[in-house]
Every structure is written in structure tokens, then in C-alpha cells.
Protein backbone atom coordinates (compact mmCIF):
# COMPACT_ATOMS: atom_id res chain seq x y z
CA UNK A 1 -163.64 -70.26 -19.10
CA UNK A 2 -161.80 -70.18 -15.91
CA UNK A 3 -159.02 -68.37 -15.40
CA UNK A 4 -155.21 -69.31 -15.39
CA UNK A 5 -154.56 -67.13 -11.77
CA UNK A 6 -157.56 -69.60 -10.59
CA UNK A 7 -156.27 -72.49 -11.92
CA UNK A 8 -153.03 -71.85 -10.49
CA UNK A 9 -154.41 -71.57 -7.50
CA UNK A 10 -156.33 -74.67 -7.27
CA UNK A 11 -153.00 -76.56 -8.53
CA UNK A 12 -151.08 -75.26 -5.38
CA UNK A 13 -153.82 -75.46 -2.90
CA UNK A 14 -153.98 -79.45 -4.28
CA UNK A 15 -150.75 -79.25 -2.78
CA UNK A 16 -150.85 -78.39 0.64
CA UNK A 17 -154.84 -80.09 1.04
CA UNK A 18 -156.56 -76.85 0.58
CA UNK A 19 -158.85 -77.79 -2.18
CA UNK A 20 -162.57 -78.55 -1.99
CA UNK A 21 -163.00 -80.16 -4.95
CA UNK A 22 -162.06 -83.34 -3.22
CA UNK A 23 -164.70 -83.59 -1.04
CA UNK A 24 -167.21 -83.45 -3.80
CA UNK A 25 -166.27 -87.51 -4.80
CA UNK A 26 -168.78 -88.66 -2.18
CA UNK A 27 -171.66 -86.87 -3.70
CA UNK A 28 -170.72 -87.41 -7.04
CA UNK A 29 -170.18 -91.49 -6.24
CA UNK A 30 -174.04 -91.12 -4.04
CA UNK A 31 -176.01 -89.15 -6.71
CA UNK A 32 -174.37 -91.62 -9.59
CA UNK A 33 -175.24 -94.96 -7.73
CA UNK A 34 -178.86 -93.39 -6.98
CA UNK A 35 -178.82 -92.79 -11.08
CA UNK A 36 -178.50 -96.50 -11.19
CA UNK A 37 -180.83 -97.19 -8.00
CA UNK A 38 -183.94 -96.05 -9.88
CA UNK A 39 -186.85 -97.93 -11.40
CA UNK A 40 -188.39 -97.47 -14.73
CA UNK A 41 -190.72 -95.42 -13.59
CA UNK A 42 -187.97 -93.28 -12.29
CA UNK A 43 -188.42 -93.79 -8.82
CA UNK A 44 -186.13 -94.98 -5.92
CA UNK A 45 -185.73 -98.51 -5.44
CA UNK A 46 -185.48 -99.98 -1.64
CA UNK A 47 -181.91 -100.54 -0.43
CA UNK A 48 -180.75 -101.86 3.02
CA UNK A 49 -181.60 -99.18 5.89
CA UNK A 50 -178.06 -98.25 6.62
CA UNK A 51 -177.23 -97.85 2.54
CA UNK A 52 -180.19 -95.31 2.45
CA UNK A 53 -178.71 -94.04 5.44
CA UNK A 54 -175.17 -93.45 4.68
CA UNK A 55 -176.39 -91.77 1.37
CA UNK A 56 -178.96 -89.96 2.76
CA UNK A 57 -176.41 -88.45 4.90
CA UNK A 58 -173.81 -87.37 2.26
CA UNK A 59 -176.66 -85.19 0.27
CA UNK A 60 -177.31 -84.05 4.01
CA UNK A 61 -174.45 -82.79 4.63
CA UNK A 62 -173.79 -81.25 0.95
CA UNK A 63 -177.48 -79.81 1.67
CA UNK A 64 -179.09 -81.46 -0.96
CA UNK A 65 -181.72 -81.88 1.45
CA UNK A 66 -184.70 -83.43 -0.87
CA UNK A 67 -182.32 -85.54 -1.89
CA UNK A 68 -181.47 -86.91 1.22
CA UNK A 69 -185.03 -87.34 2.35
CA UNK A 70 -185.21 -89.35 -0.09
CA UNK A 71 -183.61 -91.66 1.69
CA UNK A 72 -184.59 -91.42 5.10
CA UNK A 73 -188.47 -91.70 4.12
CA UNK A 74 -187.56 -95.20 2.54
CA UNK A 75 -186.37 -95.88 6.27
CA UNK A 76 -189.50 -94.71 7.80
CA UNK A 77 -191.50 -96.64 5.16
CA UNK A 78 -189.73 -100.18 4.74
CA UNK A 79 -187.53 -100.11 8.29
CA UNK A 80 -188.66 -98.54 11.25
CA UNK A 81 -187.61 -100.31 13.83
CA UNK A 82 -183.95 -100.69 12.54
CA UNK A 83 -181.49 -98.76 14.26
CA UNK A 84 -181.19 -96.03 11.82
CA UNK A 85 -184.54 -95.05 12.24
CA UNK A 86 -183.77 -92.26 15.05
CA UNK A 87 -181.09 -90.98 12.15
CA UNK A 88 -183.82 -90.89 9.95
CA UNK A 89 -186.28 -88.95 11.80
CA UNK A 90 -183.80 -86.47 13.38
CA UNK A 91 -182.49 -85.80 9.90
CA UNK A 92 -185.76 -85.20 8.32
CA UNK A 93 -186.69 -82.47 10.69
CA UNK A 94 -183.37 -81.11 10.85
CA UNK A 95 -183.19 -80.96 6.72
CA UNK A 96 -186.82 -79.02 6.96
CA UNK A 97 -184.92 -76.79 9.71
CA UNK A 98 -182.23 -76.02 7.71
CA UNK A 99 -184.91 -75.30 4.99
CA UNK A 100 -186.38 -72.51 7.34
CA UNK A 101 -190.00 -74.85 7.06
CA UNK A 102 -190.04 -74.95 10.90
CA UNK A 103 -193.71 -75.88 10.99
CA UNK A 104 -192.67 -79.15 9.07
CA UNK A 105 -189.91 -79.70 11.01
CA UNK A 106 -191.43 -79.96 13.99
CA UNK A 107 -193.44 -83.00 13.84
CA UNK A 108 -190.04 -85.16 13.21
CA UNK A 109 -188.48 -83.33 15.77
CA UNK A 110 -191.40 -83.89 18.59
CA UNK A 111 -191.39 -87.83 16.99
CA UNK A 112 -187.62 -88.41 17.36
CA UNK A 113 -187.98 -86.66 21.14
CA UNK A 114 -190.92 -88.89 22.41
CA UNK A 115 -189.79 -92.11 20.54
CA UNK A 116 -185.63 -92.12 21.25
CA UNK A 117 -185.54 -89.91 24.85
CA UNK A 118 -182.28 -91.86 25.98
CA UNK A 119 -180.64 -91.19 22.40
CA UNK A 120 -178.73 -88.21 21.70
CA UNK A 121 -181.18 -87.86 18.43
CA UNK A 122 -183.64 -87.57 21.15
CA UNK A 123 -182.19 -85.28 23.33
CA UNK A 124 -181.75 -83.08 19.70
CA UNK A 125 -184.82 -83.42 18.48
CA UNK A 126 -186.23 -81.56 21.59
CA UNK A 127 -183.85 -79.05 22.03
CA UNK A 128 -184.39 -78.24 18.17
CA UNK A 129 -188.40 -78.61 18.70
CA UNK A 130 -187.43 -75.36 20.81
CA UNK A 131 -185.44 -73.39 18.40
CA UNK A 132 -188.24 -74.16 15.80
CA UNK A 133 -190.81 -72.51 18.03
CA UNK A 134 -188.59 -69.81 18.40
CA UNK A 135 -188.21 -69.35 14.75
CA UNK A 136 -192.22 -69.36 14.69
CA UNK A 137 -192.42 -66.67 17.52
CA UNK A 138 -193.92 -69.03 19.52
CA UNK A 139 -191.75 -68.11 22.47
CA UNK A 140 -194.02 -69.18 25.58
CA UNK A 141 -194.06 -72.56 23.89
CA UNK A 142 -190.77 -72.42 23.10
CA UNK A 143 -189.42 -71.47 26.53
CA UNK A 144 -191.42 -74.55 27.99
CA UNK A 145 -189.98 -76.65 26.10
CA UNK A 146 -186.00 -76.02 27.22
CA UNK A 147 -187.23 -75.86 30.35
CA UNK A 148 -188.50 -79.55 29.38
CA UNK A 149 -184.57 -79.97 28.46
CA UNK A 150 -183.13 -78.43 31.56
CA UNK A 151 -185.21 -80.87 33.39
CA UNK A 152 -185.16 -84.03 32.02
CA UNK A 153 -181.45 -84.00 30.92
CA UNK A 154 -179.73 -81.63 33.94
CA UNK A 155 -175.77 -82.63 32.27
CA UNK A 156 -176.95 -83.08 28.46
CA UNK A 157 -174.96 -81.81 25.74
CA UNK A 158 -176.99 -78.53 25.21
CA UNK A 159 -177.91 -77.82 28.95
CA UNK A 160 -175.84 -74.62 28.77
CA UNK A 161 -177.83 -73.26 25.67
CA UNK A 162 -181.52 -74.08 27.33
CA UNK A 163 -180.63 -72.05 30.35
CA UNK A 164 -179.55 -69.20 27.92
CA UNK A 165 -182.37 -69.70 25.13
CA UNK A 166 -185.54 -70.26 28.19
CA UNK A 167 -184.27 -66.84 29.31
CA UNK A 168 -184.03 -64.84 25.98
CA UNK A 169 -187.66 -66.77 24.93
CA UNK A 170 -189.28 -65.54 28.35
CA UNK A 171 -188.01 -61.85 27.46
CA UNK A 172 -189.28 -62.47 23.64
CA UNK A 173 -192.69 -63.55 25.20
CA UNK A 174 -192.47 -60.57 27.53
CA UNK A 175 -192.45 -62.65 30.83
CA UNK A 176 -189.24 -60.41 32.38
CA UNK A 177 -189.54 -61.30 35.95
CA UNK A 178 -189.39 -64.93 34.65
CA UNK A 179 -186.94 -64.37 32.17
CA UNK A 180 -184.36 -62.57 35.62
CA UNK A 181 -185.93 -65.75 37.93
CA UNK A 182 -184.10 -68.27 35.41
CA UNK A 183 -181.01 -65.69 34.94
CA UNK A 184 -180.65 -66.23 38.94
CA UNK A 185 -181.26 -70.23 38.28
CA UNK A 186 -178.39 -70.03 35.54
CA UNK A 187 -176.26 -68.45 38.51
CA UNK A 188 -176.71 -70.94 40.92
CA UNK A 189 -176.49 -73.66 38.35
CA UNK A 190 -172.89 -72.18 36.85
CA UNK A 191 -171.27 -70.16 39.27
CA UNK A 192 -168.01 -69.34 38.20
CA UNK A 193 -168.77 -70.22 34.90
CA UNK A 194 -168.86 -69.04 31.23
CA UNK A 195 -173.00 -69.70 31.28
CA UNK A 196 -173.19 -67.58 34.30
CA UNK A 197 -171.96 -64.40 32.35
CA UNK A 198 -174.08 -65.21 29.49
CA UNK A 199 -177.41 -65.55 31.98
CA UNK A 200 -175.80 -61.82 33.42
CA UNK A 201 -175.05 -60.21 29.91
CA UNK A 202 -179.05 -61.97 28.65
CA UNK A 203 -180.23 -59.86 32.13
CA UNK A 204 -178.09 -56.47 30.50
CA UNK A 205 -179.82 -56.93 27.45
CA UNK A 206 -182.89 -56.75 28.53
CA UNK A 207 -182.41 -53.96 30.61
CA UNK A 208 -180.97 -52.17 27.68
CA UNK A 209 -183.99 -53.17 25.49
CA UNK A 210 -186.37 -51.87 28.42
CA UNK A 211 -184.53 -48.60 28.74
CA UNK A 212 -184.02 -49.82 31.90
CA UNK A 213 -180.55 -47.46 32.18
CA UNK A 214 -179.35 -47.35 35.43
CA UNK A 215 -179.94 -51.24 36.38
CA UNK A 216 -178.26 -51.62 33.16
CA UNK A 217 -175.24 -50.10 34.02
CA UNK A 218 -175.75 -51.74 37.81
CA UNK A 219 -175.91 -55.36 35.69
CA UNK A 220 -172.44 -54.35 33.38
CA UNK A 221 -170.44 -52.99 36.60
CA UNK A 222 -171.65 -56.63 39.06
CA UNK A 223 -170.36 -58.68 34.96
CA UNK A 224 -167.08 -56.52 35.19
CA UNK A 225 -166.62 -57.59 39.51
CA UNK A 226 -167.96 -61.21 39.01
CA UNK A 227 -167.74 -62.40 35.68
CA UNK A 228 -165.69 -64.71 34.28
CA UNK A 229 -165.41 -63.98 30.54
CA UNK A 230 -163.26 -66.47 29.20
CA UNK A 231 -164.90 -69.10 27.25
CA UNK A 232 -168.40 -66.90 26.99
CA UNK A 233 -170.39 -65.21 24.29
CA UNK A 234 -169.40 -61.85 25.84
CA UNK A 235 -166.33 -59.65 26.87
CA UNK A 236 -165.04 -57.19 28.82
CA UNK A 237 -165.40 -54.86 25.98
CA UNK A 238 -168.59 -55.56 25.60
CA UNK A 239 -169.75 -54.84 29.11
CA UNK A 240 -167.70 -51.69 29.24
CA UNK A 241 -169.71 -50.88 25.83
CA UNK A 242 -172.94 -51.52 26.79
CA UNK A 243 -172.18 -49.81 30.34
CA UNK A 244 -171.06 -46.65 28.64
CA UNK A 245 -174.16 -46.56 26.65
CA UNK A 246 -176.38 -47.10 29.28
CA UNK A 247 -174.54 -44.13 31.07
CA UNK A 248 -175.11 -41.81 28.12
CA UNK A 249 -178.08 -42.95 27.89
CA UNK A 250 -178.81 -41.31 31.62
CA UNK A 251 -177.48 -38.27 30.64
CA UNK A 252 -174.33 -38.74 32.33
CA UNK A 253 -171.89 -37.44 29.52
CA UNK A 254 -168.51 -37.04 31.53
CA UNK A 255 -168.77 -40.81 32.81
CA UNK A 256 -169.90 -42.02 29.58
CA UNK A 257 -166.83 -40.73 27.80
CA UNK A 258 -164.70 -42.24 30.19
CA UNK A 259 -166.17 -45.64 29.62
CA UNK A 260 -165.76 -45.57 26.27
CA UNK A 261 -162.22 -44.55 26.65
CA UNK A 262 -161.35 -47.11 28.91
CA UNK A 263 -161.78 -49.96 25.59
CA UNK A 264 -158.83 -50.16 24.44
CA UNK A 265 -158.69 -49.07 20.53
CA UNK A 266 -156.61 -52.20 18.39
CA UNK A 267 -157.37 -53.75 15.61
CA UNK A 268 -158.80 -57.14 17.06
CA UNK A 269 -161.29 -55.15 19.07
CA UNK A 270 -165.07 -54.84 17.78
CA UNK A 271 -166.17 -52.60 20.55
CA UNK A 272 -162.79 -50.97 20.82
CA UNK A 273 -163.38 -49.24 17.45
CA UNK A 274 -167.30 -48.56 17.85
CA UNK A 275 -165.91 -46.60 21.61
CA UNK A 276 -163.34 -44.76 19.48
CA UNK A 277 -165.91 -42.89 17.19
CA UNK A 278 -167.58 -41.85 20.33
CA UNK A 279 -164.58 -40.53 22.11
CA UNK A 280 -163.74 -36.52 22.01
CA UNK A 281 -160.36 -36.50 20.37
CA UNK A 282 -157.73 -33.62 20.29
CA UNK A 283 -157.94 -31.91 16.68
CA UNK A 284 -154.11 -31.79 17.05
CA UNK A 285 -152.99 -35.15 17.71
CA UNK A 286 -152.70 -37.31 14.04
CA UNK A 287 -153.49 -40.85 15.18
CA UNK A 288 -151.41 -44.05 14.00
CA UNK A 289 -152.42 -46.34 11.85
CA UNK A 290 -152.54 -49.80 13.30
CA UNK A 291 -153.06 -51.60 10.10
CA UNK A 292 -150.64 -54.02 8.44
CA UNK A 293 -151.01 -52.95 4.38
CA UNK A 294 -150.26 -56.28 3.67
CA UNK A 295 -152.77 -58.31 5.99
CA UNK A 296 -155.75 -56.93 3.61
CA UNK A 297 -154.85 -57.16 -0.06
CA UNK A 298 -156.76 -56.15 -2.80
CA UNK A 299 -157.16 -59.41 -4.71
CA UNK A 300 -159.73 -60.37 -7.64
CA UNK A 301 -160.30 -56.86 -8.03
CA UNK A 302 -162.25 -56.52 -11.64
CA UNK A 303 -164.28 -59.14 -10.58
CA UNK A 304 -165.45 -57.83 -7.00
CA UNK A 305 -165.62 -54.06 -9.13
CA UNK A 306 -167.77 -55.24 -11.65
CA UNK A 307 -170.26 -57.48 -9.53
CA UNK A 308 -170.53 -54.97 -5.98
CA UNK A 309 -170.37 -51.18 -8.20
CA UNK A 310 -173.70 -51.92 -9.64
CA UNK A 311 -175.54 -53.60 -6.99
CA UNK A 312 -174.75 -50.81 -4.34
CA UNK A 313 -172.48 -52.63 -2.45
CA UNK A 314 -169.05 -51.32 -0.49
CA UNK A 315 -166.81 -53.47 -2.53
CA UNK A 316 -164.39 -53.57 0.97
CA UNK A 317 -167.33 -55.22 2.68
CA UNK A 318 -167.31 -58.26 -0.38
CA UNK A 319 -163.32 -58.02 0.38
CA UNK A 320 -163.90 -58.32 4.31
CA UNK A 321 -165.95 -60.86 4.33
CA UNK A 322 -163.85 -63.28 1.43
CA UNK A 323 -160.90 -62.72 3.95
CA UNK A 324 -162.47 -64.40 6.71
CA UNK A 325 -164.61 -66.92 4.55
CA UNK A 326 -161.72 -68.51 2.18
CA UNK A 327 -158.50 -65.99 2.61
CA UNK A 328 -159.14 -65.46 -0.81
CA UNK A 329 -158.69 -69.35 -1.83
CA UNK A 330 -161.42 -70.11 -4.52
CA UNK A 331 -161.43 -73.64 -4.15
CA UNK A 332 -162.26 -74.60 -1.17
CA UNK A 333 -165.21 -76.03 0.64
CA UNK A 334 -166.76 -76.30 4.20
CA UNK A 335 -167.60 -78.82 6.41
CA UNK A 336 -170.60 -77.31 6.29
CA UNK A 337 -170.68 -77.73 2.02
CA UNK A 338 -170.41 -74.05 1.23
CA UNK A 339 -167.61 -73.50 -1.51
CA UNK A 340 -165.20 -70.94 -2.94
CA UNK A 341 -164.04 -67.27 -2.02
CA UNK A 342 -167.45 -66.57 -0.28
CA UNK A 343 -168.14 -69.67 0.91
CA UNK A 344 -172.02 -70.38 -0.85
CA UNK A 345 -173.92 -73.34 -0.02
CA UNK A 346 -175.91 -74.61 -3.25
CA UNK A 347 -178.92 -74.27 -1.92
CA UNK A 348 -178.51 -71.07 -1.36
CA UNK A 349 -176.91 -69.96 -4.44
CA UNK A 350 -179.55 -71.38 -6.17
CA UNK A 351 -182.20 -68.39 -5.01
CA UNK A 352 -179.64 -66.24 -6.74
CA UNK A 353 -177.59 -67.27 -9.69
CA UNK A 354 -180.56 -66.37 -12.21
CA UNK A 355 -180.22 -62.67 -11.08
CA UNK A 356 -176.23 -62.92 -11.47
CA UNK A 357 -176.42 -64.29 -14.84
CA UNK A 358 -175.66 -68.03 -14.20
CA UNK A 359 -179.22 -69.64 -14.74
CA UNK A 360 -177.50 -73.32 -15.51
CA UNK A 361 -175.70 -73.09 -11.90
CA UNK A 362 -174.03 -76.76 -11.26
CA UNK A 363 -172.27 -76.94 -7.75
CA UNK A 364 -168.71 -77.25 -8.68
CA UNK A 365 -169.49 -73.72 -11.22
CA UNK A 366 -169.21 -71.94 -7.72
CA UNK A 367 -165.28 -73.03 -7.26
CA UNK A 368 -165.03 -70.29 -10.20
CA UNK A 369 -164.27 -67.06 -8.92
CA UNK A 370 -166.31 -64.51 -11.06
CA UNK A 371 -169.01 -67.18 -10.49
CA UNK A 372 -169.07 -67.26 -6.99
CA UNK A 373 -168.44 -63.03 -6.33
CA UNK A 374 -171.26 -62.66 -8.69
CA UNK A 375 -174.06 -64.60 -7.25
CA UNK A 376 -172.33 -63.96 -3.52
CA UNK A 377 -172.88 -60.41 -4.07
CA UNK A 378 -176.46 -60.39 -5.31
CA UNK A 379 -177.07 -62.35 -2.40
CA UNK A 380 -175.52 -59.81 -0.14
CA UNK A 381 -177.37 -56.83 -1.88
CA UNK A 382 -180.28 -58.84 -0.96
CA UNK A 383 -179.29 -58.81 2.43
CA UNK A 384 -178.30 -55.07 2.31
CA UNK A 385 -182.01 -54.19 1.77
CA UNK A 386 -183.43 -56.45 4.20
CA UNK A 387 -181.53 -54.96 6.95
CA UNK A 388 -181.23 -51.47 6.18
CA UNK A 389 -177.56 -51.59 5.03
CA UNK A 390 -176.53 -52.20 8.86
CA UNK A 391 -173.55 -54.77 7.73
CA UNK A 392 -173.30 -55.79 11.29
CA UNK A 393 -176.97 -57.40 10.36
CA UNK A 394 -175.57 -58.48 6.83
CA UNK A 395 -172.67 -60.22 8.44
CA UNK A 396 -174.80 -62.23 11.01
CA UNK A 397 -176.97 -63.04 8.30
CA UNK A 398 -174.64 -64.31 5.99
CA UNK A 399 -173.01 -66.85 8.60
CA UNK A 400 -176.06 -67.83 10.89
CA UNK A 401 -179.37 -66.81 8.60
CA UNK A 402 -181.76 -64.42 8.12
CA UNK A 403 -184.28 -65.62 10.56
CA UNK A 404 -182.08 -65.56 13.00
CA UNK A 405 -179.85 -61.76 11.99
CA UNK A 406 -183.75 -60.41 11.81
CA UNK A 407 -184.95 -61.64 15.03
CA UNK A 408 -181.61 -59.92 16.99
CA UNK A 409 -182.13 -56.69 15.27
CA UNK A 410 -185.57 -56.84 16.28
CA UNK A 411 -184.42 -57.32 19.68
CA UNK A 412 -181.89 -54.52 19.70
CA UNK A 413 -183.55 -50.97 21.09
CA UNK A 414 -182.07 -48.64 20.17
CA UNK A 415 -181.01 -50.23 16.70
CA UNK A 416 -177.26 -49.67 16.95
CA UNK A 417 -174.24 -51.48 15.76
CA UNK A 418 -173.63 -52.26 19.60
CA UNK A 419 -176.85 -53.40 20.68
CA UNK A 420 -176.89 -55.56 17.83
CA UNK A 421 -173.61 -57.00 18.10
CA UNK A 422 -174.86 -57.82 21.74
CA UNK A 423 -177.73 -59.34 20.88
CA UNK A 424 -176.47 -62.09 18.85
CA UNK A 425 -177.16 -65.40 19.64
CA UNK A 426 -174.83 -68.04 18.77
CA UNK A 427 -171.27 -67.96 19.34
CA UNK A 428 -169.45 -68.45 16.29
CA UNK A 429 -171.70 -66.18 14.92
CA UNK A 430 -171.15 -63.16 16.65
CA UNK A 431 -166.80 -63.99 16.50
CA UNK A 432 -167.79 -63.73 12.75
CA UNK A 433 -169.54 -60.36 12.98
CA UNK A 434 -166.56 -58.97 14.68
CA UNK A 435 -164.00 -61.10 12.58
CA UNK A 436 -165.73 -59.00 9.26
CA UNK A 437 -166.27 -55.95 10.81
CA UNK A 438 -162.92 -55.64 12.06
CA UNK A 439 -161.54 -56.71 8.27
CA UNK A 440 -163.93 -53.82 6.92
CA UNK A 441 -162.91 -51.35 9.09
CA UNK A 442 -158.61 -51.86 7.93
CA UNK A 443 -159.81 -52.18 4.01
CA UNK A 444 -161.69 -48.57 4.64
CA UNK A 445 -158.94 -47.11 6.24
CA UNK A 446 -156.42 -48.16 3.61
CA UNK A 447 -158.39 -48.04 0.70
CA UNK A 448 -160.94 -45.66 -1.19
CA UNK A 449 -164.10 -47.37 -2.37
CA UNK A 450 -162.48 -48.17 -5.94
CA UNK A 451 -160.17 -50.31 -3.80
CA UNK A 452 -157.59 -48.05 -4.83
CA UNK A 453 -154.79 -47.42 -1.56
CA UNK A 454 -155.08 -43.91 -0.10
């Protein structure tokens, strides 16, 4: 039974266009007509190609993804040379992608690459082809094919992202001197621009893997001269961070210090508050809190209690990442199909809710708050143990998968927070990481792990 605080707050959200729930009428109207689309035998009858296509695509994007291929095979079978046939093809590999069953994916990827070339589903399909390969550790292949991209489609919409991914898969496949030739083709190719710091900062990570110190703090000081930060996957903090380290690392204490004091410590600064645990502090000076009480509240609190105490989980972590995921709103939902306070996709919440105790799991049950924090937080706790409780990991899991959160830590030497905050490779998921960290680091410093305020 739900709750009159959560149906209160799905009235007023209603309100002001907040809710979810009204994005569901799409895949409720789709999986109701396909009821009705279905043979005796139970089977899917053939529609037009752009019917199969437009439902295909709304269990797509609510990843319902055997659902939706569904759909698109009927296009490959009864249309394929309609138009919607590169649609098809693209979304078939991407729906095994999504999946994490690269080695299917690929096939419909490679087809969509060699069959459409002057299509953006083309141009997709191969630059997905090499983030498969990737995924596969197959990172000499991988790296040939974006430099495939870079060359056949020099102002294509991901011709930032194969510069940056043909470097990090020529480090991954241990080729460094071609992994620093292509950081000096990035360069030339972006001067002045956000991809040329990202080539630099992929060159300081590598370095930094290598033990490779002092060109490592030679790579941070030309970023901090040169760079242009704005609009890049890096920061000054960063560089500073990873140029301190790199100077401890050498042995050179007194310099290191000072690096680390030079980030300034405020609340919207990851690496600021990693540098302040690792600055020498005068016993005698009390510092000042930064943190707004009121920015962080403590809310569903029996219900994050009850489902974080017993699986081993900081319950401030569950309440730093609901901030950034809903700001505490249970009912909404994603572009992206992921719904309520933690934002779970179905597909995911479906490898958990037996655990949690909700074994008949329907999508719109996850709108429910003590629903959603139970299965989100055996799904977390999950995480937890596959990354060795580093929540840095745990967060960049949770937004861009665990594939991807396992294959930056193991590129991080030594395994610290830092290094693995560096190493992060997509954008929005590393402004995430920080996002949640950031939130975690106020709740501990105002509140004890009962969530009670200190």
C-alpha cells in the first residue's frame, strides 16, 4: 500500500510536470495494441515497416529491449529495403549493447556501417562497433576501427570521441608511443580546444599509470600553461591533483603539499576535498563548515534505515546519490526510462527485486518509494562488493555501467579515489561521480551514520 506522504507527492509533482507516470501511456498504448497484434499461435503478426518501427522504438527506449526486437526483426524479415531498415539494424545492435552482449551486437553494428556509410545510423554503427571491441578487450581492433572513423568522417558527430577513445585503446593494448603519436594528432587537429586537453590529460594518465612521475607532472604543468579547460572532461583541479600526486609520488613532499593546497577547498569541488585530507593542518585552527543544513535533508528515513543497515551500506551514500538522481521526487522518470527516487531502469531492477523481496516486480511498482530504495540498495550492495566499497567506483557504475566503472579502475595505478576519478571516460559520468561524492561528503559531515544530525 503506498503511502499518503508519496501520494502527496505525486499529486503536487502532477502539478508542476514532474511526474513520470505520464510517460508510461506510450508503452502501455504499444504493449496493449501488440496484445491485439498477435496470432493464435501467439506470435506477432506483420504490420507496415514504420508501425513496427515506431513501436519498436517506444519498448527501446523504455528498455524493453526483446520487446522491441521484436519489431525490428519483422523489418529485416518482410522489409529490407524500406527506409526504416538502417533504424532497424542500428537498433538491434544497440539493444544487444545496452544488454552488455557485445559479441551479438556487433554483427548489426558492422551491417548497419557497411550497408548505410552516408547515414548517421552508419556513421553509429561504426563508432559503436568500436566501443563493443572495447568492451571485449579487443583494444588493437578496437583502436583501428576509430581510426576507421577519424578517417572516413574527419567533421562527424563523434570525431572528438575517436581521437580520445583510439588513444586510451592504444594505451589499453599497450602501444604507448602510438597511443602519445595520436595525443600529438589530437593537438594539431584541436588546438585551442576542449579535445586538445582531453588528448593532454589521456597523455597524464598514462604517465600516471606507468609511474612515469616526473613527465607526469611535466604533462599537468604544459595542461595548466596551455589548456583550455572549459567545455572538457577535465579541470584545473584535476591537473593540480594529479600534479601533486605525481610530485609525492617523487618524493618531493614540500612541493607536493603545496599543490594540494593550492585546490581550493568548497563544497562544489571533487578534488578540492580529496587535496584537503592530504594537507598538514594546524591542530589549533577549528575549520568552518561550508555546508548548508538544509541543502541535504534527511528524507524517507525508515525506509533508507531499514533497506541500507542490513546490507552494509552507508545509508548517506543511498541519500547522496537519491539527491542527485530524483531530489528525492519518487515519481519521476528519465529520458533514459529509469524511474523513482533512485532512478532504476526495469531491466535492471529486474536482476534484483527477488533479493529485495518484490519477486512480482511490474514497472510502475518502482514509482513506490520503499519499492524502489529496496531493490536500489541491493543493487548498490552488489556494486559495493564488486568494487571493493570504493563508492567513487559504485557511483560510476551506477550511472554509466559496470563494464565500463570496472575497466577505469582497472586502469587506475595506484587504485585511488583520484586516479579513478581521472580515469573516467564519459563526461556526464564523471560530473555524476563528483555530483555524489560531493553530496556524500556534506551528509557525513552533518550527520552520524543513523542519519541522525551531529
Amino acid at each position: 500500500m503506498r503511502s499518503k506522504l508519496f501520494i502527496a507527492v505525486v499529486i503536487l509533482a502532477s502539478y508542476t510536470g514532474l511526474v513520470g507516470q505520464a510517460s508510461d501511456a506510450p508503452l502501455r498504448s504499444v504493449s496493449e495494441k501488440d496484445r491485439l497484434s498477435r496470432s493464435a499461435d501467439g506470435k506477432l503478426v506483420t504490420l507496415t515497416a514504420a508501425e513496427h518501427l515506431d513501436r519498436g522504438r517506444v519498448y527501446f527506449d523504455n528498455r524493453q529491449f526483446p520487446q522491441s526486437r521484436d519489431h525490428f526483426y519483422k523489418i529485416l524479415e518482410f522489409f529490407q529495403t524500406d527506409p526504416a531498415a538502417s533504424g532497424a539494424i542500428f537498433m538491434i545492435g544497440r539493444s544487444y549493447y545496452w544488454e552488455r552482449a557485445y559479441d551479438r551486437a556487433i554483427p548489426y553494428l558492422d551491417r548497419v556501417a557497411r550497408e548505410f556509410p552516408d547515414i548517421k545510423e552508419g556513421r553509429e554503427g561504426l563508432y559503436f562497433k568500436g566501443a563493443c571491441l572495447v568492451r571485449l578487450g579487443r583494444n588493437a581492433e578496437a583502436a583501428r576501427v576509430y581510426e576507421q572513423y577519424a578517417t572516413m568522417y574527419p567533421t562527424g558527430e563523434r570525431i572528438d570521441g575517436s581521437y580520445l577513445n583510439l588513444i586510451d585503446a592504444l594505451r589499453e593494448a599497450g602501444k604507448y608511443d602510438d597511443a602519445n603519436a595520436w595525443v600529438e594528432k589530437a593537438r594539431t587537429r584541436f588546438p585551442g580546444q576542449p579535445t586538445e586537453a582531453n588528448a593532454l590529460q589521456g597523455r597524464l594518465r598514462m604517465q600516471i599509470y606507468r609511474g612515469q612521475w616526473a613527465e607526469a607532472a611535466a604533462t599537468a604543468d604544459l595542461m595548466l600553461l596551455t589548456a583550455k579547460f572549459a567545455g572538457s572532461m577535465t579541470s584545473v583541479d584535476e591537473a593540480k591533483f594529479l600534479k601533486a600526486l605525481a610530485l609525492d609520488k617523487q618524493g618531493k613532499k614540500t612541493e607536493a603539499s603545496q599543490a594540494f593546497a593550492s585546490i581550493p577547498d568548497i563544497p562544489t569541488s571533487y578534488y578540492g576535498g580529496l587535496a584537503s585530507e592530504r594537507v598538514v593542518k594546524d591542530p589549533g585552527v577549528k575549520p568552518t563548515s561550508q555546508t548548508a543544513p538544509s541543502n541535504y535533508p534527511i528524507m524517507f528515513r525508515s525506509e533508507v534505515l531499514a533497506a541500507a543497515k542490513p546490507r552494509r551500506i552507508d545509508p548517506r551514500f543511498v541519500l547522496a546519490i537519491m539527491k542527485q538522481e530524483s531530489s528525492f521526487r519518487p515519481g519521476v522518470k528519465s529520458p533514459s526510462a529509469a524511474r523513482g527516487l533512485l532512478q532504476l531502469v526495469i531491466d535492471t531492477a529486474m536482476k534484483y527485486n527477488k533479493k529485495a523481496g518484490f519477486p512480482n516486480l511490474q514497472p510502475d511498482d518502482l514509482y513506490d518509494p520503499r519499492t524502489n530504495i529496496a531493490i536500489g540498495c541491493e543493487y548498490i550492495a552488489d556494486l559495493k562488493s564488486q568494487f571493493g566499497g570504493l563508492y567513487e567506483a559504485i557511483a560510476a557504475s551506477y550511472n554509466g555501467g559496470e563494464d565500463n566503472a570496472a575497466r577505469w579502475l582497472n586502469r587506475s595505478k595506484p587504485k585511488e579515489p583520484g586516479v579513478f576519478a581521472a580515469e573516467i571516460g564519459f563526461a556526464e559520468t564523471k560530473q555524476y561521480v563528483f555530483k555524489v561524492m560531493n553530496n556524500y561528503r556534506a551528509y557525513r559531515e552533518l550527520y552520524d551514520e543513523n542519519l541522525v544530525r551531529k
